[in-house]
Protein backbone atom coordinates (compact mmCIF):
# COMPACT_ATOMS: atom_id res chain seq x y z
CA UNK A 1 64.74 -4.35 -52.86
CA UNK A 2 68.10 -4.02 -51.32
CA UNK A 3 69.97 -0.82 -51.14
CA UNK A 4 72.85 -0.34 -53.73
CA UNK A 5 76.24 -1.32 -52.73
CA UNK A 6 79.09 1.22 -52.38
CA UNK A 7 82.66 -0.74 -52.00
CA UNK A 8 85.21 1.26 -50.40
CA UNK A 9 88.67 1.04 -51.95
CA UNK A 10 91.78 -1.57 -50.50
CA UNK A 11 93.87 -0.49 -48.17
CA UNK A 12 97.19 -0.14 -49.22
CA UNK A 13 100.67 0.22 -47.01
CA UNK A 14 101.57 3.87 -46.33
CA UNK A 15 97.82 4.78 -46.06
CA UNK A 16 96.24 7.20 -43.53
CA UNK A 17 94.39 5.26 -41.19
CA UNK A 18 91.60 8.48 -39.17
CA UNK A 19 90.73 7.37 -36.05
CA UNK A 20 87.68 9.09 -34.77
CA UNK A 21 85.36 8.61 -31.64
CA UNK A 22 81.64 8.86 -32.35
CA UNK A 23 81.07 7.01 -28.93
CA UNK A 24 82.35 7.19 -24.98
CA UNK A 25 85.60 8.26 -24.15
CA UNK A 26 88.48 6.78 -23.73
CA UNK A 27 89.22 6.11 -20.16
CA UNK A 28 92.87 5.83 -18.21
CA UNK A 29 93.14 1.74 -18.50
CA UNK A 30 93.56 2.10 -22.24
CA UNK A 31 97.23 2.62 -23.77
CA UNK A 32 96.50 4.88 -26.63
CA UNK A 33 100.24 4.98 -27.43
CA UNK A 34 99.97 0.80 -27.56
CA UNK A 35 97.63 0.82 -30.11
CA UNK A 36 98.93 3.69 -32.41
CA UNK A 37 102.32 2.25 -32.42
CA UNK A 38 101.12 -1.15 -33.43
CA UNK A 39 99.28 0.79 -36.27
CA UNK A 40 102.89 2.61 -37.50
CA UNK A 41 105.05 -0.38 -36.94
CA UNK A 42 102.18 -2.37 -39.33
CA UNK A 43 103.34 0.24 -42.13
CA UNK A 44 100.56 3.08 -41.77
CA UNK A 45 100.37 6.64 -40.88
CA UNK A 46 97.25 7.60 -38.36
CA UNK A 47 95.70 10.67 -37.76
CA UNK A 48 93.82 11.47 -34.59
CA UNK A 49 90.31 13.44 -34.20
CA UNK A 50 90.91 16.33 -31.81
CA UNK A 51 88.03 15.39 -29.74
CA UNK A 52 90.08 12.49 -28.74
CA UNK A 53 92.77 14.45 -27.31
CA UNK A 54 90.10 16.99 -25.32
CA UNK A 55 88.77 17.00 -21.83
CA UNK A 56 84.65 16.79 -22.74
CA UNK A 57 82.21 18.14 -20.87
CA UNK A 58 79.27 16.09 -23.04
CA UNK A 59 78.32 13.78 -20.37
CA UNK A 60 80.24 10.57 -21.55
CA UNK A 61 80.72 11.30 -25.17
CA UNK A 62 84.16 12.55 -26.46
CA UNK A 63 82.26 15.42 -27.74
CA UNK A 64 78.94 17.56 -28.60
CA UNK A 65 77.13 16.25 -31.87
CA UNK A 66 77.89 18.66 -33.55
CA UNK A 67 81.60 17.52 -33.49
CA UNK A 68 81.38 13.99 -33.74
CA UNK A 69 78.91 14.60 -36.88
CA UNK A 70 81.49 16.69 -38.10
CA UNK A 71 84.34 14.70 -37.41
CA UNK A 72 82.55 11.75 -39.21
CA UNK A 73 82.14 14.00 -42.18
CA UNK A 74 85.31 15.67 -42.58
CA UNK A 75 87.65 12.11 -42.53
CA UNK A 76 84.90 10.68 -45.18
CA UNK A 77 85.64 14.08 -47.41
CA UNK A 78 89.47 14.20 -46.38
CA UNK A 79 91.57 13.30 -50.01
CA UNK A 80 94.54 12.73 -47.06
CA UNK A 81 92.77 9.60 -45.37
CA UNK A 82 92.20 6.35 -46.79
CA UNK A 83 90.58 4.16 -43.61
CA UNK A 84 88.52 5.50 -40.59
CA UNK A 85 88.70 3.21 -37.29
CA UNK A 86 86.20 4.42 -34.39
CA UNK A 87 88.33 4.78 -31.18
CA UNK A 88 85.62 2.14 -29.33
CA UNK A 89 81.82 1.56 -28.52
CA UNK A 90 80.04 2.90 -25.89
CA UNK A 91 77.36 4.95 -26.36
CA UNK A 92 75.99 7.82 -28.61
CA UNK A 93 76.31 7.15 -32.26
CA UNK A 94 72.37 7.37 -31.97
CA UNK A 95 72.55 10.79 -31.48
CA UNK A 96 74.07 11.55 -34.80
CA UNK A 97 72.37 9.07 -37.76
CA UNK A 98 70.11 11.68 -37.84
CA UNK A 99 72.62 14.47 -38.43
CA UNK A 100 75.50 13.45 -40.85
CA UNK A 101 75.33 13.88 -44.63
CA UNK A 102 74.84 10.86 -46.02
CA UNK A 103 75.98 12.37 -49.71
CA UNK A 104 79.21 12.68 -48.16
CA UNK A 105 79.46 9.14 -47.36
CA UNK A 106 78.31 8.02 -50.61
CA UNK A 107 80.08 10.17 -52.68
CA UNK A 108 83.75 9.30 -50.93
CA UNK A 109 83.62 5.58 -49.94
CA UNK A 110 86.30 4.36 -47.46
CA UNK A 111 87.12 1.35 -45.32
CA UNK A 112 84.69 1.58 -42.11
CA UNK A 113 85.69 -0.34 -39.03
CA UNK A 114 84.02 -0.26 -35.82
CA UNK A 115 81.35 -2.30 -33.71
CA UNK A 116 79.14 -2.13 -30.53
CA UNK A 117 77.66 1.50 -30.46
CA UNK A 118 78.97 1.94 -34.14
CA UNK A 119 76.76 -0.93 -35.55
CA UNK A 120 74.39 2.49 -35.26
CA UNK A 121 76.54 3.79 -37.96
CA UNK A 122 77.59 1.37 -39.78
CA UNK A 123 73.81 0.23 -40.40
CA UNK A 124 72.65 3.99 -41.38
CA UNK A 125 75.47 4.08 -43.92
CA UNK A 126 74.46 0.74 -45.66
CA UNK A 127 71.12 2.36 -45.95
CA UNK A 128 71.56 5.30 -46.32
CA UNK A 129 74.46 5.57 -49.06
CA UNK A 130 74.98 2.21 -49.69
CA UNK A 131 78.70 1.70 -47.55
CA UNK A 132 80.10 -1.47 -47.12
CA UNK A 133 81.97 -1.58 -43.74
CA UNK A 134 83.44 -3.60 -41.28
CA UNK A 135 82.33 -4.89 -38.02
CA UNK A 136 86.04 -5.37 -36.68
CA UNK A 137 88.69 -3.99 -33.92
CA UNK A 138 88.42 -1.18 -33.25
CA UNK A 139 91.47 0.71 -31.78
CA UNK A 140 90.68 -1.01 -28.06
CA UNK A 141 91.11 -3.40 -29.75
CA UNK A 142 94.81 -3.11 -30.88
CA UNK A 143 95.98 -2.76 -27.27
CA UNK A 144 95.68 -6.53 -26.63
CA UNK A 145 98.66 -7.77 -25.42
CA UNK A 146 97.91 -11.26 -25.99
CA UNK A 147 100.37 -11.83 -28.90
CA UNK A 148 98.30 -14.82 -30.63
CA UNK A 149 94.80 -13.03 -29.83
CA UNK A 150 96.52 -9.58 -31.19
CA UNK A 151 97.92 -11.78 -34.62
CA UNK A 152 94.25 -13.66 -35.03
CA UNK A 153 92.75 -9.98 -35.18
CA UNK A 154 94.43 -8.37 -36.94
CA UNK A 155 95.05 -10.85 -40.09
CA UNK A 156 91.25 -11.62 -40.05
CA UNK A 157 90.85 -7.52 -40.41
CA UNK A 158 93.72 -7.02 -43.20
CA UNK A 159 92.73 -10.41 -45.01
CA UNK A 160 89.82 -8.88 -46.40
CA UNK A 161 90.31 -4.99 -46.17
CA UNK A 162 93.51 -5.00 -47.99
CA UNK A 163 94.31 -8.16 -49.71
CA UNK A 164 90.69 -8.44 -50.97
CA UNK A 165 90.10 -12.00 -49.65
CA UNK A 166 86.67 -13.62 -49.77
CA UNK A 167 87.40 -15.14 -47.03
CA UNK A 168 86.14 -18.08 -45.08
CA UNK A 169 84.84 -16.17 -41.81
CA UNK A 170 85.26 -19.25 -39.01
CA UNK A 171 86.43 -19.10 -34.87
CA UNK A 172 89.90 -19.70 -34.35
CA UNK A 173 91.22 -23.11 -33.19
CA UNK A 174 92.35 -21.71 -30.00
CA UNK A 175 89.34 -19.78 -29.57
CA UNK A 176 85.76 -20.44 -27.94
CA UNK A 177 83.64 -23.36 -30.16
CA UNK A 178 80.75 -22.24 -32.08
CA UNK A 179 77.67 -24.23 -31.68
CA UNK A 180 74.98 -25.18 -34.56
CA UNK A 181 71.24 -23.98 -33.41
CA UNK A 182 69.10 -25.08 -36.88
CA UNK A 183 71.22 -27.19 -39.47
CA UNK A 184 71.63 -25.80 -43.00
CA UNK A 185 73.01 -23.61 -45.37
CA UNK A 186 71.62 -20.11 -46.79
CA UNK A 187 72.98 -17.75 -49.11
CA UNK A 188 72.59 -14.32 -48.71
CA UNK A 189 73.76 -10.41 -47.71
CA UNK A 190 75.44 -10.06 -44.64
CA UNK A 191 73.78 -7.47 -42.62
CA UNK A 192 74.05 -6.86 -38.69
CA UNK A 193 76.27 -6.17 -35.40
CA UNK A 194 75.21 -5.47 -32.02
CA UNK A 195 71.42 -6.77 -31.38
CA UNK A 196 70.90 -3.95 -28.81
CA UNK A 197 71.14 -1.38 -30.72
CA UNK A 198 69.65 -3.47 -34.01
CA UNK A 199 67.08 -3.48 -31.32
CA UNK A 200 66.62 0.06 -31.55
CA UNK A 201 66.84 0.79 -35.37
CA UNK A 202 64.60 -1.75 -36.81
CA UNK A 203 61.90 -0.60 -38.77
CA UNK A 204 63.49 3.12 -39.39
CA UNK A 205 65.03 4.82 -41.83
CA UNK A 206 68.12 3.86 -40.99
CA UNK A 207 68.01 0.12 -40.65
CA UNK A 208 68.65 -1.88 -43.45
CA UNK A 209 65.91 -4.09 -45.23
CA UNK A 210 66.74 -7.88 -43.98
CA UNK A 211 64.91 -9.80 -46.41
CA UNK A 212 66.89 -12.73 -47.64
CA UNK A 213 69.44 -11.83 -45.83
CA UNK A 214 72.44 -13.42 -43.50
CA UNK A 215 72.15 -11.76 -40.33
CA UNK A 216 74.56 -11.02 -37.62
CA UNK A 217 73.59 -10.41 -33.81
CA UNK A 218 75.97 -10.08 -30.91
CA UNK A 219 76.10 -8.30 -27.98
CA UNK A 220 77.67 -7.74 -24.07
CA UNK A 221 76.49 -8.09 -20.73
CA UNK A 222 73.01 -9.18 -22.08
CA UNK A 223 71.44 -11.22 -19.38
CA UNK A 224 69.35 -14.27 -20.68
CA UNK A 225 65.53 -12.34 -20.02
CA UNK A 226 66.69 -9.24 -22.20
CA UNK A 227 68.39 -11.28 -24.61
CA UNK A 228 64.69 -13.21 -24.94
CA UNK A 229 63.23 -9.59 -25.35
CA UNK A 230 65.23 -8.28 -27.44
CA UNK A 231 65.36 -11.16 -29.92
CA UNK A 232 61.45 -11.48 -29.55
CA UNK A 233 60.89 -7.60 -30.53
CA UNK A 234 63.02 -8.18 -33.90
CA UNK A 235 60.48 -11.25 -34.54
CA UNK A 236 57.52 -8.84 -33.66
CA UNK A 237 58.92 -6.64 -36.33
CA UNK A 238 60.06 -9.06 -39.17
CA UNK A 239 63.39 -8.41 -38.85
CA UNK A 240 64.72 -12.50 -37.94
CA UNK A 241 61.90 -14.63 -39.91
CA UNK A 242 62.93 -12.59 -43.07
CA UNK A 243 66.61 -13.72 -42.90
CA UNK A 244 67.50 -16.90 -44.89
CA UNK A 245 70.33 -17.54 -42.42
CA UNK A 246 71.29 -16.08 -38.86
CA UNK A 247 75.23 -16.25 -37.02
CA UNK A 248 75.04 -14.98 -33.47
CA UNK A 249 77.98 -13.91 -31.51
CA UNK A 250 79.49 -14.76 -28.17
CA UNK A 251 77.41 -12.73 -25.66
CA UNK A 252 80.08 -12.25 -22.97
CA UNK A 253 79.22 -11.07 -19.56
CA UNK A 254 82.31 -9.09 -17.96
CA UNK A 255 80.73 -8.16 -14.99
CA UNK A 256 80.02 -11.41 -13.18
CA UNK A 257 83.27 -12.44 -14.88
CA UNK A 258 84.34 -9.53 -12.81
CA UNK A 259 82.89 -10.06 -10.17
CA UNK A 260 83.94 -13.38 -10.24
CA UNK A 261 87.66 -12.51 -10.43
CA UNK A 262 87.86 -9.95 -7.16
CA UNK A 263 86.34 -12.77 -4.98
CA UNK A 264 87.44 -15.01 -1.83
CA UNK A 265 87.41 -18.48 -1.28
CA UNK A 266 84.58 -17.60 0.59
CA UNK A 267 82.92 -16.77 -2.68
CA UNK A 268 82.24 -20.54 -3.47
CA UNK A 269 78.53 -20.51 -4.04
CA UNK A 270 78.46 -17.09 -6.04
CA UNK A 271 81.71 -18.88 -8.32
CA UNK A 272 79.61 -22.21 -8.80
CA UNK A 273 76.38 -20.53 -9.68
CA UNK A 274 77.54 -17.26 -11.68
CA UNK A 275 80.05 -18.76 -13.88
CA UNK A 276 80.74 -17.76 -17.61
CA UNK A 277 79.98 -21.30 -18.41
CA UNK A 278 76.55 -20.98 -17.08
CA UNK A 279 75.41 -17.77 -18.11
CA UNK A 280 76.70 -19.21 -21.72
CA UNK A 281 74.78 -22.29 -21.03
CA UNK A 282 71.86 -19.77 -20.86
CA UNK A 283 71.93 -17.90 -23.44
CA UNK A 284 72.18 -20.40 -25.84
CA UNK A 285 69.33 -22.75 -24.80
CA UNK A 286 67.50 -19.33 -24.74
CA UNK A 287 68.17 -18.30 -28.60
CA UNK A 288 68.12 -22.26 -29.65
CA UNK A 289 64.12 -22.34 -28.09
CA UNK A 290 63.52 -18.95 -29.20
CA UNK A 291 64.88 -20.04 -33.14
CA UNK A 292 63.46 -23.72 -32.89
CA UNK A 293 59.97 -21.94 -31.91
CA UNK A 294 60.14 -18.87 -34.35
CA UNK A 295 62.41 -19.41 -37.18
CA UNK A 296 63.39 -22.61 -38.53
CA UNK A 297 66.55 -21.19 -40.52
CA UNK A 298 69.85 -22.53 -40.42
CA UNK A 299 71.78 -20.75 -37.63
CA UNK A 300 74.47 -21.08 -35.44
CA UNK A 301 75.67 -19.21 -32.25
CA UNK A 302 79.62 -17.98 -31.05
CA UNK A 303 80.62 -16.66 -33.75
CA UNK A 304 84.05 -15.01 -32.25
CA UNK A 305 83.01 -11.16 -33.06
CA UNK A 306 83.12 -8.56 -31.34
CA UNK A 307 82.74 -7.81 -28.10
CA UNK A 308 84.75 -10.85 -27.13
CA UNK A 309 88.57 -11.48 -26.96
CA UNK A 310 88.69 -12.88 -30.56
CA UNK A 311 87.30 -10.20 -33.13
CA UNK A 312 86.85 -12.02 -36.19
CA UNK A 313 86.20 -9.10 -39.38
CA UNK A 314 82.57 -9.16 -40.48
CA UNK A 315 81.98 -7.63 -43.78
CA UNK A 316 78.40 -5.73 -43.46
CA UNK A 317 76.84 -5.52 -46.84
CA UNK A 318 78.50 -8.56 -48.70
CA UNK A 319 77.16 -11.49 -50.20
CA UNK A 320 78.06 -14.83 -48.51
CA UNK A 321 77.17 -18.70 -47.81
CA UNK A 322 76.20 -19.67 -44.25
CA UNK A 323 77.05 -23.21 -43.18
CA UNK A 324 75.53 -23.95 -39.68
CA UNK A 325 77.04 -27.66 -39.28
CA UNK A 326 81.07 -25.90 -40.26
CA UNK A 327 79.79 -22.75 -38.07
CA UNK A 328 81.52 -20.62 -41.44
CA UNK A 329 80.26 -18.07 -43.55
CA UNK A 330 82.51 -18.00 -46.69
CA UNK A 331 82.08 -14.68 -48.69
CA UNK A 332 80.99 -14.92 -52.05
CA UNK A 333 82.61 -11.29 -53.49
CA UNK A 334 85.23 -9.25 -52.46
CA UNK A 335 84.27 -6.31 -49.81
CA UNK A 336 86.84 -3.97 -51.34
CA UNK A 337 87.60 -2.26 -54.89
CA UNK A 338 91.11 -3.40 -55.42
C-alpha cells in the first residue's frame, strides 16, 4: 500500500522562496548573487539559511546536524515562506533522515526542490509524511548562463509548481536524445532521483514502497562497473522488478570530460578512447543488458534530469503514463493544490 499523498500548495508571484543547504558547501566558482537575482527579477522574495553565509568547520557540510535538521524544520514551520530550494547536492542529507520531525513536514506542506544528495530527503519525506516534491534546479542551478539552457529550466520547474500543469515531461529539442531500452507504456507513481543514494535507502524506513510504480534513476560520475552494481543491488532487493515502468537519466561523467578539456594535442589517444560519447555508449548497453536480462518493463534511458545541463522538473510522488517509444512521461494529476 502506498503512502498517502501530501500536495504542497502553488507557488504564487511575490512568494518567499527559503533556500537552505542540507548538503556541501558552496564553493568560490558559484555566483550566489547570479542566482538570487535571477530569483527577484522572476518576481520572488528569497530568504537565505544562515549556515549558508558561515565559515563551517563540519568537514564539508555547511553545518553540524543539528543545524541543517533545524534549518529543514524551521522553513517547513515558517508561515513567512512558501517554497524551499536546497542550495545544491553533495553530500550529507543522510546524516539527518534520521533526525528531522517528520510531523512538521506533514503538517505544513510546501514546494520541495532539490536533487543529487537531496533525493535522501526528498524520498524520506514521501514516506515519511507523505510530501510531494520536486526533483529540479536547485540554486546551482540558476547560475547557468546559457540563456536557452537557463529558459528550458526554469519553465519546466514553474510549469508545474505554479501553473499546476500536468505536464508532458520530454528532453528538449536542443538537448541530448533519449533512447528506448524495453518498448511500452506503464502507468504508475513516480518515485526516484539519484540511484546512488536510492542505492543506499532501499529497503529502510525511509525509502518509499516501489510497487507499481514509475521509477526514476540518475546519477554522476558513475563509471559503467558501479553503475552494473548498483542497479544489480536494487534487483537483489526488489526495488526495479516491482516497477511497472523505469526512465533513467543522463549519467554524465565531468571528470574525464574534464580531463578531457585541460589536454594537449598530445592527448590524442586518451581524447579517442575517454570520450563522453563512449562512456555514454557504455552505460547504456550496460542498463539495456542489465533490463533485457532482469526486467522486461518498458523503459527508456536520458531522460534530461538532473545532474546534467538540461534539468527537466520531476514530480516525485505523482501519478503518470510512461511511453518508452516518445521517451515522455505525461502526468496524470496535478503536483500542486492550486
Amino acid at each position: 500500500m502506498h503512502e498517502k499523498i501530501v500536495k504542497p500548495r502553488a507557488l504564487k508571484p511575490g512568494d518567499t522562496i527559503k533556500i537552505i543547504a542540507p548538503s556541501s558547501m558552496l564553493t568560490s566558482e558559484y555566483n550566489l548573487s547570479q542566482a538570487l537575482k535571477f530569483l527577484k527579477d522572476k518576481g520572488f522574495k528569497v530568504s537565505l539559511s544562515k549556515s549558508m553565509t558561515q565559515v563551517s568547520n563540519a568537514r564539508y557540510f555547511t553545518a553540524g546536524d543539528h543545524i541543517r535538521t533545524a534549518e529543514i524544520e524551521n522553513a517547513f514551520k515558517s508561515d513567512d515562506i512558501d517554497a524551499i530550494i536546497a542550495l545544491k547536492g553533495g553530500a550529507g542529507a543522510i546524516d539527518l533522515i534520521n533526525m528531522i520531525d517528520y510531523d512538521i513536514i506533514k503538517d505544513h506542506p510546501k514546494i520541495f526542490i532539490g536533487s543529487s544528495d537531496i533525493t535522501l530527503l526528498q524520498l524520506a519525506f514521501l514516506k515519511k509524511a507523505g510530501l510531494v516534491t520536486f526533483q529540479g534546479p536547485m540554486l546551482i542551478d540558476l547560475m547557468e548562463n546559457n540563456s536557452s539552457i537557463l529558459k528550458h529550466n526554469w519553465t519546466a520547474l514553474i510549469d508545474i509548481i505554479q501553473n499546476g500543469s500536468e505536464a508532458v515531461l520530454r528532453n528538449p529539442e536542443e538537448g541530448a536524445q533519449a533512447r528506448t531500452l524495453i518498448e511500452g507504456t506503464a502507468k504508475g507513481r513516480i518515485i526516484g532521483g539519484n540511484l546512488s543514494m536510492i542505492a543506499l535507502i532501499a529497503n529502510t524506513g525511509y525509502m518509499p514502497k516501489t510497487d507499481g510504480s514509475l521509477l526514476f534513476l540518475e546519477d554522476v560520475n558513475v563509471e559503467p562497473w558501479v553503475l552494473d552494481n548498483l542497479l544489480t543491488s536494487l534487483f537483489i532487493r526488489g526495488v526495479i522488478q516491482k516497477a511497472r515502468g523505469v526512465f533513467f537519466g543522463g549519467f554524465p561523467h565531468y571528470g574525464v570530460k574534464n580531463a578531457i578539456d585541460t589536454q594537449t594535442s598530445t592527448s590524442y589517444i586518451m581524447e579517442s578512447i575517454f570520450t563522453e560519447d563512449y562512456l555514454t555508449a557504455a552505460i547504456h548497453n550496460t542498463i539495456l543488458d542489465i533490463m533485457t536480462r532482469k526486467a522486461k518493463i518498458p523503459s527508456f534511458v536520458e531522460f534530461a534530469c538532473c545532474h546534467g545541463e538540461y534539468v527537466t522538473t520531476v514530480p516525485i510522488g505523482v501519478n503518470g503514463e510512461l511511453d518508452s517509444e516518445e521517451k515522455t512521461v505525461t502526468m496524470l494529476e496535478s503536483a500542486v493544490e492550486l
